[in-house]
C-alpha atoms as a PDB file:
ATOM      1  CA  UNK A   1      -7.514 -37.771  20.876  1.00  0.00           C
ATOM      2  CA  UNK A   2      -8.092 -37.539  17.158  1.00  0.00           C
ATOM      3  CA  UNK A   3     -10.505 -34.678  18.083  1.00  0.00           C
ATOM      4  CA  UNK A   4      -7.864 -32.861  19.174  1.00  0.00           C
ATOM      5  CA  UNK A   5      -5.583 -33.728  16.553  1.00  0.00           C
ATOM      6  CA  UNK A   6      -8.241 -32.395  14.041  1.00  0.00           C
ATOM      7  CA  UNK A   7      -8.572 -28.867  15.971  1.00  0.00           C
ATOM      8  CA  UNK A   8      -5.012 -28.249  15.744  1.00  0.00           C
ATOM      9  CA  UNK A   9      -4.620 -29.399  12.487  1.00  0.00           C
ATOM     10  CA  UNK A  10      -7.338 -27.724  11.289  1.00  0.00           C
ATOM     11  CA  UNK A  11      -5.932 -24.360  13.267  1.00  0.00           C
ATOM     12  CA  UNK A  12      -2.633 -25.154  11.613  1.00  0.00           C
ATOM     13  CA  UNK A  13      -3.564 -24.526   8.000  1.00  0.00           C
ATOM     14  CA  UNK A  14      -5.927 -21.535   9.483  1.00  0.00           C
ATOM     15  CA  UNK A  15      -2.035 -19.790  10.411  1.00  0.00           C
ATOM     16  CA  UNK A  16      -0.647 -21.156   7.405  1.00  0.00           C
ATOM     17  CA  UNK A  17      -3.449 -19.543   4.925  1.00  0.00           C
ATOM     18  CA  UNK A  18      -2.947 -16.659   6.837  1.00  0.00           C
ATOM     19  CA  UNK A  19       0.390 -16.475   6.919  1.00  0.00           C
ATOM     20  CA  UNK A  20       0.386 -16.790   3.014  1.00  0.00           C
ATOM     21  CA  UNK A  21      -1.823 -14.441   2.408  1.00  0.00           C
ATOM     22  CA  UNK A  22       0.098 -11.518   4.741  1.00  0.00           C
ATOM     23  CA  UNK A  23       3.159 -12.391   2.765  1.00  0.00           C
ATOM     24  CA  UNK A  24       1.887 -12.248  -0.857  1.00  0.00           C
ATOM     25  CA  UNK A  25       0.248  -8.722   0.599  1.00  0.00           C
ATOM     26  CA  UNK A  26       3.906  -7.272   1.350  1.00  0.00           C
ATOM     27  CA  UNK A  27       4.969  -8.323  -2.162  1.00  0.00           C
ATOM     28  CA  UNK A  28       2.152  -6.007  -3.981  1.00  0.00           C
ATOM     29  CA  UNK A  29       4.032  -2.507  -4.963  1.00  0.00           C
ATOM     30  CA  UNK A  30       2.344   0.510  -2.848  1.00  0.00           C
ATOM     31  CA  UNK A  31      -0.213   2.485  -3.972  1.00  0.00           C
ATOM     32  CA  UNK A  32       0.942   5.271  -5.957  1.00  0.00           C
ATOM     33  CA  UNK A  33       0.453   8.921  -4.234  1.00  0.00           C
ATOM     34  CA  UNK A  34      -2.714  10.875  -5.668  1.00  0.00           C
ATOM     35  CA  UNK A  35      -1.173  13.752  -7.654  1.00  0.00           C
ATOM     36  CA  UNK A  36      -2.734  17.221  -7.663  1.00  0.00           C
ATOM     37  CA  UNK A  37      -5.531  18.945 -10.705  1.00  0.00           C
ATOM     38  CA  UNK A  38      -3.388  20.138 -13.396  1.00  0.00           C
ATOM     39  CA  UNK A  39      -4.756  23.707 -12.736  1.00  0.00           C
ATOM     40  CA  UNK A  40      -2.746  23.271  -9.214  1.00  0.00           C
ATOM     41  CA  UNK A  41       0.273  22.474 -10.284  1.00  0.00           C
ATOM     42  CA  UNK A  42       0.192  24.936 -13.483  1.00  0.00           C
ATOM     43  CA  UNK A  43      -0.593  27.627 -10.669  1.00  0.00           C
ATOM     44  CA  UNK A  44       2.354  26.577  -8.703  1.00  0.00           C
ATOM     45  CA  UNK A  45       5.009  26.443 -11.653  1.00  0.00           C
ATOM     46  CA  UNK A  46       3.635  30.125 -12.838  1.00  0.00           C
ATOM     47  CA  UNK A  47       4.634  30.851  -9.106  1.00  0.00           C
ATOM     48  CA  UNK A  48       7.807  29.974  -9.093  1.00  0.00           C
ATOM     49  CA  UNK A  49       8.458  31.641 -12.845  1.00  0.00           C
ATOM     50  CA  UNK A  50       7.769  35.026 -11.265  1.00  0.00           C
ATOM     51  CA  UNK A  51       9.701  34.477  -8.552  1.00  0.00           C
ATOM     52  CA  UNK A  52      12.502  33.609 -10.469  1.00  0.00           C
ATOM     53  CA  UNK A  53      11.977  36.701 -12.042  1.00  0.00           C
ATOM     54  CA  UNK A  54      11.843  39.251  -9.547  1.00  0.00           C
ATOM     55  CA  UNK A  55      15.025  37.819  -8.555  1.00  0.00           C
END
């Protein structure tokens, strides 16, 4: 019997350790999103200049 005991105690702080570690996880803010080479998004503003000016 106190085999048993010991297998589901031993399973119970298995699920709790688990459990704490998924939580803390969803606490961590997100990755931030990769940004584009400055030469991309210089390209893309000149862009949108001249087609502000044909307009």
């Amino acid at each position: 019997m106190s085999q048993l005991y010991f297998s589901f105690s031993r399973l119970f702080y298995w699920f709790l350790a688990a459990f704490l570690v998924l939580s803390l996880a969803g606490c961590l803010p997100p990755r931030p999103q990769p940004r584009p080479p400055a030469d991309v998004l210089a390209a893309k503003a000149l862009k949108k200049q001249n087609e502000k000016l044909k307009l």
